[in-house]
C-alpha atoms as a PDB file:
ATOM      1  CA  UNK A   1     199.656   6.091 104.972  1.00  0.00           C
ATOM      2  CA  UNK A   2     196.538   7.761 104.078  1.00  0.00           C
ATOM      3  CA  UNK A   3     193.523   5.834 102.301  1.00  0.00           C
ATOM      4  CA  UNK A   4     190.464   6.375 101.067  1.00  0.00           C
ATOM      5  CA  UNK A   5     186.993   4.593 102.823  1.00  0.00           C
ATOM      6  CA  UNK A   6     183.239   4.974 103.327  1.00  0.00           C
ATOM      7  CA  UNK A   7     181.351   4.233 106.311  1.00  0.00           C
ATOM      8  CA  UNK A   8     178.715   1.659 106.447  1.00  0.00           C
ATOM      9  CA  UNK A   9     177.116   2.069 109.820  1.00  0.00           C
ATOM     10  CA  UNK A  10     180.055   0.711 112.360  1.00  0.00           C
ATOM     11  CA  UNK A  11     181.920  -0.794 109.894  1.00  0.00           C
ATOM     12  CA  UNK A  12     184.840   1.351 107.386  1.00  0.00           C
ATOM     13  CA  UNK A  13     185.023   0.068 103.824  1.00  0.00           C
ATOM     14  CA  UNK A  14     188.498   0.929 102.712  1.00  0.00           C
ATOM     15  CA  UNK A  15     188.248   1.285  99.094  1.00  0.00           C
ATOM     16  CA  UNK A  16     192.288   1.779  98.517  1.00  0.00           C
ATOM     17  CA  UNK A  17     194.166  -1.779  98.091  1.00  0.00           C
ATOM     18  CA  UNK A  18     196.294  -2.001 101.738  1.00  0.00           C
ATOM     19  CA  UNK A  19     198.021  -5.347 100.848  1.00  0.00           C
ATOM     20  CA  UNK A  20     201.068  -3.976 102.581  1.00  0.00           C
ATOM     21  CA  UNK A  21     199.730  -4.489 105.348  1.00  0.00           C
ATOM     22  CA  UNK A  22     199.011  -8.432 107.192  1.00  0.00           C
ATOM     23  CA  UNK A  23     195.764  -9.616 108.026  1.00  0.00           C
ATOM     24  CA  UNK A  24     195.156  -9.179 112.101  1.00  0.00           C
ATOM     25  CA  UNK A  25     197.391  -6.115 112.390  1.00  0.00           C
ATOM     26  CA  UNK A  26     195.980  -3.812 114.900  1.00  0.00           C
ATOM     27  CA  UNK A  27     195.869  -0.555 113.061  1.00  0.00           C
ATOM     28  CA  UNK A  28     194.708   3.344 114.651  1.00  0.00           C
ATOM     29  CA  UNK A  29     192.487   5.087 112.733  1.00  0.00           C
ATOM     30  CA  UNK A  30     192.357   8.931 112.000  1.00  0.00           C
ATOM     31  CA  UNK A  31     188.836   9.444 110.962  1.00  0.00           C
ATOM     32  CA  UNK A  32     188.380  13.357 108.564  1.00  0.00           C
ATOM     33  CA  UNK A  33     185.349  13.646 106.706  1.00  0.00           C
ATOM     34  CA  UNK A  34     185.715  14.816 103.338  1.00  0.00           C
ATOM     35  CA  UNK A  35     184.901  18.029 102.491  1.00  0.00           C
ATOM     36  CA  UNK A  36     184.350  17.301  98.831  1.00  0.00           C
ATOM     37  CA  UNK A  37     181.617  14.529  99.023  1.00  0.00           C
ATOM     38  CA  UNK A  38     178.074  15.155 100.392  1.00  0.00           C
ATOM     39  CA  UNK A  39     177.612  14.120 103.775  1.00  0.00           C
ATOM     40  CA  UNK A  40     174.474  12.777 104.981  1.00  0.00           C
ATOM     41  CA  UNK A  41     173.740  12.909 108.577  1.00  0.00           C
ATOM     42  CA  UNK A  42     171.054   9.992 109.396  1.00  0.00           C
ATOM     43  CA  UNK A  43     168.474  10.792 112.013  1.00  0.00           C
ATOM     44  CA  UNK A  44     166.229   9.461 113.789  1.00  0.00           C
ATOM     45  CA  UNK A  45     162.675   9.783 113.037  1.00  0.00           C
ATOM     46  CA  UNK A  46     159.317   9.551 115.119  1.00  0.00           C
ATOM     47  CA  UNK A  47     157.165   6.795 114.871  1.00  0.00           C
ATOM     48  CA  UNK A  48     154.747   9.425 113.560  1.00  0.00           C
ATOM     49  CA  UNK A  49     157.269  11.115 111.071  1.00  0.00           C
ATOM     50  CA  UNK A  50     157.889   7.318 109.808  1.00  0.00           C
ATOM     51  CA  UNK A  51     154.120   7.139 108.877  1.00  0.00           C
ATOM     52  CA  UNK A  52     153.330  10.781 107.124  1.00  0.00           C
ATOM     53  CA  UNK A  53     156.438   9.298 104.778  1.00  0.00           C
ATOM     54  CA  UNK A  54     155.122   6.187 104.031  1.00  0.00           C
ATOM     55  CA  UNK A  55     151.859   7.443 103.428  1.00  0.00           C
ATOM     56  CA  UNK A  56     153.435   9.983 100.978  1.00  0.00           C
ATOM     57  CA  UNK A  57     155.422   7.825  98.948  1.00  0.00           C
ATOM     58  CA  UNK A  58     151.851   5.365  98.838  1.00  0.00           C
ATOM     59  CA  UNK A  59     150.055   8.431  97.816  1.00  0.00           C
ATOM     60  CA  UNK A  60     152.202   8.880  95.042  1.00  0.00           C
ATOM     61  CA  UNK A  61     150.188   6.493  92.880  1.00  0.00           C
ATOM     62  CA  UNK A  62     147.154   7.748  93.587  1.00  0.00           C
ATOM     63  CA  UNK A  63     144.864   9.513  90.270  1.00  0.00           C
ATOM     64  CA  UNK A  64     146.859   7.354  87.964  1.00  0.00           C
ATOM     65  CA  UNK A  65     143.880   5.001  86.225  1.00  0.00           C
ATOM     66  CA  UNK A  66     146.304   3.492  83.928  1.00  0.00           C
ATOM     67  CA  UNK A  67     147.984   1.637  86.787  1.00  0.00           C
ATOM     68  CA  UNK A  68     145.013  -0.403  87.040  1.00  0.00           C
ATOM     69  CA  UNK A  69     145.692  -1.380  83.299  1.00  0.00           C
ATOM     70  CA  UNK A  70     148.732  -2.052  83.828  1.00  0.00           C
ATOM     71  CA  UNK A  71     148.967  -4.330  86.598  1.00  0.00           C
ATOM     72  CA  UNK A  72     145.703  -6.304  84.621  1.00  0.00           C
ATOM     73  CA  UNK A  73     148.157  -6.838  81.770  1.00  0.00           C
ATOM     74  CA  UNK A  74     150.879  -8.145  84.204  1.00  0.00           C
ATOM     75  CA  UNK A  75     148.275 -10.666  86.218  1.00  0.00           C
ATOM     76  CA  UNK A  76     147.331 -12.072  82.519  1.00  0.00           C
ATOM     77  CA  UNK A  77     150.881 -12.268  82.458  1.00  0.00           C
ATOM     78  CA  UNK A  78     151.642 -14.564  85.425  1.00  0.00           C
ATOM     79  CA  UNK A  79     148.990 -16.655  84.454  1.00  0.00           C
ATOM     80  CA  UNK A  80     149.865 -17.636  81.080  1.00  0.00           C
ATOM     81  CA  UNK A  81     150.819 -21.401  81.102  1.00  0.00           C
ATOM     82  CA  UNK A  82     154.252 -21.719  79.176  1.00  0.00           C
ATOM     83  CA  UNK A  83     154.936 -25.454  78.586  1.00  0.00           C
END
Protein backbone atom coordinates (compact mmCIF):
# COMPACT_ATOMS: atom_id res chain seq x y z
CA UNK A 1 0.00 0.00 0.00
CA UNK A 2 1.40 3.27 -0.81
CA UNK A 3 -0.12 6.66 0.64
CA UNK A 4 0.31 9.97 0.50
CA UNK A 5 1.52 12.23 3.93
CA UNK A 6 3.30 15.39 5.08
CA UNK A 7 5.55 15.73 7.88
CA UNK A 8 4.85 17.91 10.77
CA UNK A 9 8.01 17.87 12.81
CA UNK A 10 8.03 14.06 14.34
CA UNK A 11 4.74 13.40 13.57
CA UNK A 12 3.40 11.99 9.62
CA UNK A 13 0.00 13.33 8.60
CA UNK A 14 -1.34 10.75 6.24
CA UNK A 15 -3.60 12.59 4.05
CA UNK A 16 -4.97 9.24 2.09
CA UNK A 17 -8.11 7.58 4.03
CA UNK A 18 -6.33 4.05 5.54
CA UNK A 19 -9.62 2.74 7.11
CA UNK A 20 -8.49 -0.69 6.05
CA UNK A 21 -6.42 -0.74 8.38
CA UNK A 22 -7.38 -1.09 12.68
CA UNK A 23 -6.51 1.39 15.06
CA UNK A 24 -3.15 0.16 17.16
CA UNK A 25 -1.72 -1.82 14.24
CA UNK A 26 1.96 -1.55 14.28
CA UNK A 27 2.74 -0.49 10.78
CA UNK A 28 6.70 0.04 8.99
CA UNK A 29 7.13 2.96 7.28
CA UNK A 30 9.08 3.58 3.94
CA UNK A 31 9.77 7.22 4.07
CA UNK A 32 10.68 8.87 -0.14
CA UNK A 33 10.50 12.42 -0.44
CA UNK A 34 8.74 13.63 -3.31
CA UNK A 35 10.42 14.89 -6.01
CA UNK A 36 7.53 16.96 -7.29
CA UNK A 37 6.78 19.19 -4.19
CA UNK A 38 9.27 21.80 -2.81
CA UNK A 39 11.16 20.67 -0.01
CA UNK A 40 12.16 22.89 2.67
CA UNK A 41 15.03 21.97 4.78
CA UNK A 42 14.61 23.87 8.33
CA UNK A 43 17.79 25.07 9.95
CA UNK A 44 18.92 26.24 12.66
CA UNK A 45 19.71 29.77 13.10
CA UNK A 46 22.10 31.85 15.47
CA UNK A 47 20.86 33.76 18.14
CA UNK A 48 22.35 36.63 16.14
CA UNK A 49 20.86 35.55 12.67
CA UNK A 50 17.37 35.37 14.73
CA UNK A 51 17.79 39.15 15.53
CA UNK A 52 19.09 40.80 11.99
CA UNK A 53 15.51 38.98 10.88
CA UNK A 54 13.43 40.34 13.29
CA UNK A 55 14.82 43.59 13.00
CA UNK A 56 14.19 43.38 9.20
CA UNK A 57 10.76 42.39 9.13
CA UNK A 58 10.26 45.52 12.09
CA UNK A 59 12.04 47.73 9.71
CA UNK A 60 9.67 47.05 7.17
CA UNK A 61 7.27 49.69 8.46
CA UNK A 62 9.52 52.16 8.82
CA UNK A 63 9.00 55.76 6.34
CA UNK A 64 5.37 54.88 6.13
CA UNK A 65 3.60 58.21 7.92
CA UNK A 66 0.25 56.97 7.07
CA UNK A 67 0.58 54.12 9.56
CA UNK A 68 0.41 56.57 12.21
CA UNK A 69 -3.07 57.57 10.69
CA UNK A 70 -4.08 54.58 10.56
CA UNK A 71 -3.62 53.04 13.77
CA UNK A 72 -5.24 56.74 15.23
CA UNK A 73 -8.37 55.77 13.31
CA UNK A 74 -8.33 52.20 14.82
CA UNK A 75 -7.67 53.52 18.69
CA UNK A 76 -10.88 55.93 18.04
CA UNK A 77 -12.17 52.77 17.05
CA UNK A 78 -11.75 50.67 20.22
CA UNK A 79 -12.92 53.37 22.14
CA UNK A 80 -16.21 54.03 20.77
CA UNK A 81 -18.87 52.98 23.40
CA UNK A 82 -21.52 50.74 21.52
CA UNK A 83 -24.50 50.21 23.87
Amino acid sequence: MKVKGIKRGQTIEILDKINDIPNGTEIIVDLNVSSNENVRIEQTLTDKEKLARLNKLFGAWKDQPELMEIFTEIDKDRHVYRG
